[in-house]
N, C-alpha and C. Protein backbone atom coordinates (compact mmCIF):
# COMPACT_ATOMS: atom_id res chain seq x y z
N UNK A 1 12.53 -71.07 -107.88
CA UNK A 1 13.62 -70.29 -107.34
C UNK A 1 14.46 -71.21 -106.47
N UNK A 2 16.00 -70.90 -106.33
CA UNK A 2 17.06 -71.72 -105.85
C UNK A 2 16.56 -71.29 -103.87
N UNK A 3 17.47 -72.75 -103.47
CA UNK A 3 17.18 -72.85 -102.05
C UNK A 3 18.02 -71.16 -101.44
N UNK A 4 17.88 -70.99 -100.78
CA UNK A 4 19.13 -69.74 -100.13
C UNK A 4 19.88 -70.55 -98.92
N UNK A 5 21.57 -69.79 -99.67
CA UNK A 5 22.51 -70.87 -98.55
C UNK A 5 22.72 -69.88 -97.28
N UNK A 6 23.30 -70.32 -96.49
CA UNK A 6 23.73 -69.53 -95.37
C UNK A 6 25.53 -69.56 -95.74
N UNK A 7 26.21 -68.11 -95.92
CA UNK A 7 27.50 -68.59 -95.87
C UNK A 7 27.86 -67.14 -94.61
N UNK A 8 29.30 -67.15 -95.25
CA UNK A 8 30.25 -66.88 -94.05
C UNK A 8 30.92 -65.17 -95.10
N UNK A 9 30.56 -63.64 -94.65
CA UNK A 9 31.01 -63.17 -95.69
C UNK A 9 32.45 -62.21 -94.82
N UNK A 10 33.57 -62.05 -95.44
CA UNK A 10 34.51 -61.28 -94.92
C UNK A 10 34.13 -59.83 -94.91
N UNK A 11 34.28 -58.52 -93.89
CA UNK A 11 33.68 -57.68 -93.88
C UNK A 11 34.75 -56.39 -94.26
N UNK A 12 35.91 -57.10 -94.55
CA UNK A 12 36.65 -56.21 -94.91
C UNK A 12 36.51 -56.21 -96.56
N UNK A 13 37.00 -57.35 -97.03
CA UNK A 13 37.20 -57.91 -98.91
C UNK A 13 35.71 -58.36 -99.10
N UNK A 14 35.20 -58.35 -98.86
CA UNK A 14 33.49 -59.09 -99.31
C UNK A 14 33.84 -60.77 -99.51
N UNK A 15 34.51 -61.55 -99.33
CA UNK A 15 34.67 -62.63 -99.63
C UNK A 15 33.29 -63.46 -99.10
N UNK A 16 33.21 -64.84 -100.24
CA UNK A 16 32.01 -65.18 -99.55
C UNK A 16 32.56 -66.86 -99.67
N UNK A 17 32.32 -67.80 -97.83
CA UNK A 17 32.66 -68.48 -98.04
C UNK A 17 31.82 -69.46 -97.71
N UNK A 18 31.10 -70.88 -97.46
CA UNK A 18 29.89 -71.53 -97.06
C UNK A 18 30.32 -73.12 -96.52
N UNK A 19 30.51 -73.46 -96.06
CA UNK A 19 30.71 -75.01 -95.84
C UNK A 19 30.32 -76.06 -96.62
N UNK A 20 30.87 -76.62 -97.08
CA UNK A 20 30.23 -77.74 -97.80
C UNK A 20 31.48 -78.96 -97.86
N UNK A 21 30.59 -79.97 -98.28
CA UNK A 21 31.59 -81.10 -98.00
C UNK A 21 32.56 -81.31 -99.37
N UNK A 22 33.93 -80.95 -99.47
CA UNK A 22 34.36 -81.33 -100.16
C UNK A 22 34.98 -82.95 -100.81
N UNK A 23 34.78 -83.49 -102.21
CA UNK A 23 34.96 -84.41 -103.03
C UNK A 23 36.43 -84.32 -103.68
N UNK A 24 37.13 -83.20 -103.37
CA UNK A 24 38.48 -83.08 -104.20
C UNK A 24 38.87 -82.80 -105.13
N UNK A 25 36.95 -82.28 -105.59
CA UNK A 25 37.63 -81.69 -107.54
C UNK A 25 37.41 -80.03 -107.11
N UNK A 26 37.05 -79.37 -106.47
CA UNK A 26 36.81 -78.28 -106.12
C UNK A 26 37.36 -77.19 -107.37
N UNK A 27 36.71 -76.18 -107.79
CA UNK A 27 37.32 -75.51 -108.53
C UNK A 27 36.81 -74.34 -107.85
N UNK A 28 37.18 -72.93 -108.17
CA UNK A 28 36.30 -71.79 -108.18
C UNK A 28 36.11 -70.71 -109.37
N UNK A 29 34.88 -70.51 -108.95
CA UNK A 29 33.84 -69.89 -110.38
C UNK A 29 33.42 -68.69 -109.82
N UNK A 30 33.74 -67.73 -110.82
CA UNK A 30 32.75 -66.39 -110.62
C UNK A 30 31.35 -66.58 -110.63
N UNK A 31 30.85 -66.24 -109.73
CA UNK A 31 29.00 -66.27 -109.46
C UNK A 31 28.80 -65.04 -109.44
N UNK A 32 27.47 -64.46 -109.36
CA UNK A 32 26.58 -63.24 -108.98
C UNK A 32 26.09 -63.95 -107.76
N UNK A 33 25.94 -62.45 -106.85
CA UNK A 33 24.98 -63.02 -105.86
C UNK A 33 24.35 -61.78 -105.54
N UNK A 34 23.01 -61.55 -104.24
CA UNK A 34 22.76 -60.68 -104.25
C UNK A 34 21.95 -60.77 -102.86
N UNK A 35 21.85 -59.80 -102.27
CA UNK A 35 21.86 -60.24 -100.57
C UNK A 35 20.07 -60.79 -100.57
N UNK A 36 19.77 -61.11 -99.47
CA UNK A 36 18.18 -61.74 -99.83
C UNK A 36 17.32 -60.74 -99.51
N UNK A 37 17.90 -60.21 -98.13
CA UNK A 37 16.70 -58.78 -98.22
C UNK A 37 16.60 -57.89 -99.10
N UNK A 38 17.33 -57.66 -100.51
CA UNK A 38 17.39 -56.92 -101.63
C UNK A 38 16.48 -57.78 -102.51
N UNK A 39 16.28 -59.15 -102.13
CA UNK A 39 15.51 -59.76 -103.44
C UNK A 39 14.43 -59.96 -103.15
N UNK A 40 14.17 -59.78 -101.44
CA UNK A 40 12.66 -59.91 -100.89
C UNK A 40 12.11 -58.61 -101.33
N UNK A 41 12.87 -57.88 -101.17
CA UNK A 41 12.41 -56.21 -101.45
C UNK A 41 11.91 -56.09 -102.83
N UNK A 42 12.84 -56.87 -104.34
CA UNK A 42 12.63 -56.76 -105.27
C UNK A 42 11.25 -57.53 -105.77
N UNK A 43 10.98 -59.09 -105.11
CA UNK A 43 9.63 -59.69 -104.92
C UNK A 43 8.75 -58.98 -104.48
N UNK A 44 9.03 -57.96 -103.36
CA UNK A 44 7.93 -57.35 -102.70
C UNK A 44 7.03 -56.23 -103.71
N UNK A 45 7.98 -55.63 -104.41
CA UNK A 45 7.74 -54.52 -105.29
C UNK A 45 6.83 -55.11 -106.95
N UNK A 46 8.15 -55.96 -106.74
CA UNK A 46 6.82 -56.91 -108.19
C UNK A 46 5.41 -57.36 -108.24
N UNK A 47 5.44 -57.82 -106.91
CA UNK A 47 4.25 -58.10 -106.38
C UNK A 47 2.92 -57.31 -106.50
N UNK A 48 3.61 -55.76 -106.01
CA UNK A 48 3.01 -54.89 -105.90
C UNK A 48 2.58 -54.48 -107.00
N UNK A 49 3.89 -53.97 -108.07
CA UNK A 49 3.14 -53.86 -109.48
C UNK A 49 2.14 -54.61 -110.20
N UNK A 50 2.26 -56.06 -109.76
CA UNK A 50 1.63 -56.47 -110.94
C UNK A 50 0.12 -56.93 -110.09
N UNK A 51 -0.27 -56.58 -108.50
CA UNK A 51 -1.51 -56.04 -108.73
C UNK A 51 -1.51 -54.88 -109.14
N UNK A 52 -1.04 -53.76 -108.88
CA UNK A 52 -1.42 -52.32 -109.85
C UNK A 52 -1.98 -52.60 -111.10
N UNK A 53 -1.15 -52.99 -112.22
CA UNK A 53 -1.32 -53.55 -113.38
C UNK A 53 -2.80 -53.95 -113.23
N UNK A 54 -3.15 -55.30 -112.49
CA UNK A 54 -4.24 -55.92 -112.71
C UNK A 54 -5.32 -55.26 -112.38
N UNK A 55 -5.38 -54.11 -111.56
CA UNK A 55 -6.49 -53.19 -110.87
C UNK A 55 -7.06 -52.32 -111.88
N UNK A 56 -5.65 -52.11 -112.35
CA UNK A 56 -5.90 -50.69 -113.67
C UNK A 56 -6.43 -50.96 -114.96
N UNK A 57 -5.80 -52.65 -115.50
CA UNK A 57 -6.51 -53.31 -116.62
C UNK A 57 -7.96 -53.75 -116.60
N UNK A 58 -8.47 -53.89 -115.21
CA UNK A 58 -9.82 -54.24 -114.94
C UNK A 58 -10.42 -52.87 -115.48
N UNK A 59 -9.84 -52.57 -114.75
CA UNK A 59 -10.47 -50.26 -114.57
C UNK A 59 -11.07 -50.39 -116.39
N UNK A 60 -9.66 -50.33 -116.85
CA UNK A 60 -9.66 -49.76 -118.28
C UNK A 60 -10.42 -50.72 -119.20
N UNK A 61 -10.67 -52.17 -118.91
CA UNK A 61 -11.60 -52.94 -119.47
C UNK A 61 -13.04 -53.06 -119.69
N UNK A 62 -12.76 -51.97 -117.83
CA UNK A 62 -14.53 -52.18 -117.88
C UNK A 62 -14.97 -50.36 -118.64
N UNK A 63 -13.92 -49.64 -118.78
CA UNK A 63 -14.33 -48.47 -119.21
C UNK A 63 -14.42 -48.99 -121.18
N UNK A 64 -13.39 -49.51 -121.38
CA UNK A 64 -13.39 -49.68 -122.97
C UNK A 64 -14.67 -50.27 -123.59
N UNK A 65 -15.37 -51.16 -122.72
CA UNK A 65 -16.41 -52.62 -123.05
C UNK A 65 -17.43 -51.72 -122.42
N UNK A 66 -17.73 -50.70 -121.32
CA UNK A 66 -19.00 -50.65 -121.41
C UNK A 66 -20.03 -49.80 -122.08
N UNK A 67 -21.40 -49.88 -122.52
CA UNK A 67 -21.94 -49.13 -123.19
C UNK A 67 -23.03 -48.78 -122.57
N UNK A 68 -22.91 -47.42 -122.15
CA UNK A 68 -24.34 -46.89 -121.05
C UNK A 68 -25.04 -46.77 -121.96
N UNK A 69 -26.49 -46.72 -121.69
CA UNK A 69 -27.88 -46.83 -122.04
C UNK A 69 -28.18 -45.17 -122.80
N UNK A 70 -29.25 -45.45 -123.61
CA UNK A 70 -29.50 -43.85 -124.17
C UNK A 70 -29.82 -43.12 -123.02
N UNK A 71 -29.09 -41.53 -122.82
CA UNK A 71 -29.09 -40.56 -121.74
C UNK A 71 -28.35 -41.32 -120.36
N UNK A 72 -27.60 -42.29 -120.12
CA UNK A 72 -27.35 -42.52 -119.40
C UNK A 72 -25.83 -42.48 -119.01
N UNK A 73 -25.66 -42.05 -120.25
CA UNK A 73 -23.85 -41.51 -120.36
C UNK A 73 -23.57 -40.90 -119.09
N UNK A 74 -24.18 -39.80 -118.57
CA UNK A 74 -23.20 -39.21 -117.30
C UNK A 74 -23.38 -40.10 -116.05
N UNK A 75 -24.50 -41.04 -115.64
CA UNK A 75 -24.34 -41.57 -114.68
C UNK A 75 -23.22 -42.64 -114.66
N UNK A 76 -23.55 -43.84 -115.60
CA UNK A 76 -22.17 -44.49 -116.25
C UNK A 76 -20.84 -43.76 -116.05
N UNK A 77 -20.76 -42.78 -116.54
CA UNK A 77 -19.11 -41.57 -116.30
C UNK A 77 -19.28 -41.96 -114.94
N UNK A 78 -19.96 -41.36 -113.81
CA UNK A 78 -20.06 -41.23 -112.31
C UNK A 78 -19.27 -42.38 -112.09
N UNK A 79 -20.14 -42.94 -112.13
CA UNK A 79 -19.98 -44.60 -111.50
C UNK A 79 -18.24 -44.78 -111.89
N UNK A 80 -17.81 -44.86 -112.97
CA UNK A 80 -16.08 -45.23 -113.58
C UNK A 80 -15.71 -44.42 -112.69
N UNK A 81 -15.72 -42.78 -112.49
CA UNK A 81 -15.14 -42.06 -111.95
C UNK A 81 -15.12 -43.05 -110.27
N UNK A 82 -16.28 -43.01 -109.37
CA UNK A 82 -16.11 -43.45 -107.89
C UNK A 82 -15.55 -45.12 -108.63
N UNK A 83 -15.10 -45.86 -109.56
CA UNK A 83 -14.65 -46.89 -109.11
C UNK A 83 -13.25 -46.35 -109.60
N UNK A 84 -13.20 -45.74 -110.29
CA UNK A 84 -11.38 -45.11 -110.14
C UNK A 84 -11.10 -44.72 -109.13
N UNK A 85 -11.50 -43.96 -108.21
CA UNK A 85 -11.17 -43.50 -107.34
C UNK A 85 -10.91 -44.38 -106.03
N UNK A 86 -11.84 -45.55 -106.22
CA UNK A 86 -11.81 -46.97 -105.48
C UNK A 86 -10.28 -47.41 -105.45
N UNK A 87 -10.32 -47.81 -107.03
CA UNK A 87 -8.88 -48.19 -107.09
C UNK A 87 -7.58 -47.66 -106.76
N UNK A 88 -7.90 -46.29 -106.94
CA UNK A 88 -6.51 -45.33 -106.75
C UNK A 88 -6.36 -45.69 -105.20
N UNK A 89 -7.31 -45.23 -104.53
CA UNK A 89 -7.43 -45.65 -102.95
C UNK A 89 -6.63 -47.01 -102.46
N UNK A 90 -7.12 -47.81 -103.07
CA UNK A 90 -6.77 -49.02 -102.52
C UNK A 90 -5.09 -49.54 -103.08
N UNK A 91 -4.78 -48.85 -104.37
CA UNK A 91 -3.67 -48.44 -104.32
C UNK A 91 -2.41 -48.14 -103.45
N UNK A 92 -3.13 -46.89 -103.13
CA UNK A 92 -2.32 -46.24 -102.14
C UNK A 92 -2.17 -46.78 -100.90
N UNK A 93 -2.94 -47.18 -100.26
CA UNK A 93 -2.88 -48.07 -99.09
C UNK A 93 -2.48 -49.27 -99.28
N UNK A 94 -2.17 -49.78 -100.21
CA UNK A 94 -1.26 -50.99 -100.66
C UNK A 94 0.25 -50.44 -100.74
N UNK A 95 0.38 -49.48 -101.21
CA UNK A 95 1.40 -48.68 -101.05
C UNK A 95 2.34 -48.30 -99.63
N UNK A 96 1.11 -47.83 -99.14
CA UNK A 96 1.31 -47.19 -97.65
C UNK A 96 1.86 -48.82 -96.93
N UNK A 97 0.99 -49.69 -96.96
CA UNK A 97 1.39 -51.04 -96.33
C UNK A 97 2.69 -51.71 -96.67
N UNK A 98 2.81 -51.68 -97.97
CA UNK A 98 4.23 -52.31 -98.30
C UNK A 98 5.33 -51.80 -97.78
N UNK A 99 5.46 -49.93 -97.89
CA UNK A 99 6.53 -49.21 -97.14
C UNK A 99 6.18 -49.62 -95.45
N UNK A 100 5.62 -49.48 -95.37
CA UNK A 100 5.36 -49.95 -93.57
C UNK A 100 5.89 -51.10 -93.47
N UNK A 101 6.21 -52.18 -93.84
CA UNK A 101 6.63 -53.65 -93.70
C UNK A 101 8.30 -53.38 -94.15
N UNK A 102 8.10 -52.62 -94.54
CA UNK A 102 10.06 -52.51 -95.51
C UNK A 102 10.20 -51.61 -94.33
N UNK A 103 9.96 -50.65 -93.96
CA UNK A 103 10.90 -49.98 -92.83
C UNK A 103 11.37 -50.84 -91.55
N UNK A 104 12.57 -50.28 -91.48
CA UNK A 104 13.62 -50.88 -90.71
C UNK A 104 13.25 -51.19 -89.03
């Protein structure tokens, strides 16, 4: 990912302007830009998903692959059930934490 510049923005026109040393060929180019606390926010959230993702693929890996023992089907169920419920938990409080750090 690119360095982040510090510039100068007009608060009326949005203009955005930054110091730099000019060489004399100067041109100007349409760019995108996008403020940084919108992209920390957008890192923050990715972040977040893609442990979700990884919590839930474990979940569902270890439910697809395992094979309880003869008569041992409902304890096996138990057990998936309290580690789903693990995960959902820890979820949510990953949840709860991220909004806590984003509020203003």
């Amino acid at each position: 990912m690119g360095e982040r510049m510090q510039a100068w923005q007009c608060i009326g026109c949005g203009r955005l302007e930054a110091p730099q040393n000019c060489i004399g060929i100067c041109q100007d180019r349409r760019v995108e830009l996008v403020y940084a606390a919108e992209l920390d926010a957008a890192e923050a959230e990715l972040a977040k998903t893609a442990r979700e993702r990884d919590a839930l693929s474990t979940l569902v890996r270890r439910l697809a692959f395992s094979r309880p023992r003869e008569g041992e089907w409902e304890r096996s169920y138990r057990a998936l059930q309290t580690q789903a419920r693990d995960v959902l938990s820890a979820l949510t409080a990953d949840t709860v934490t991220v909004a806590q750090h984003a509020a203003p």
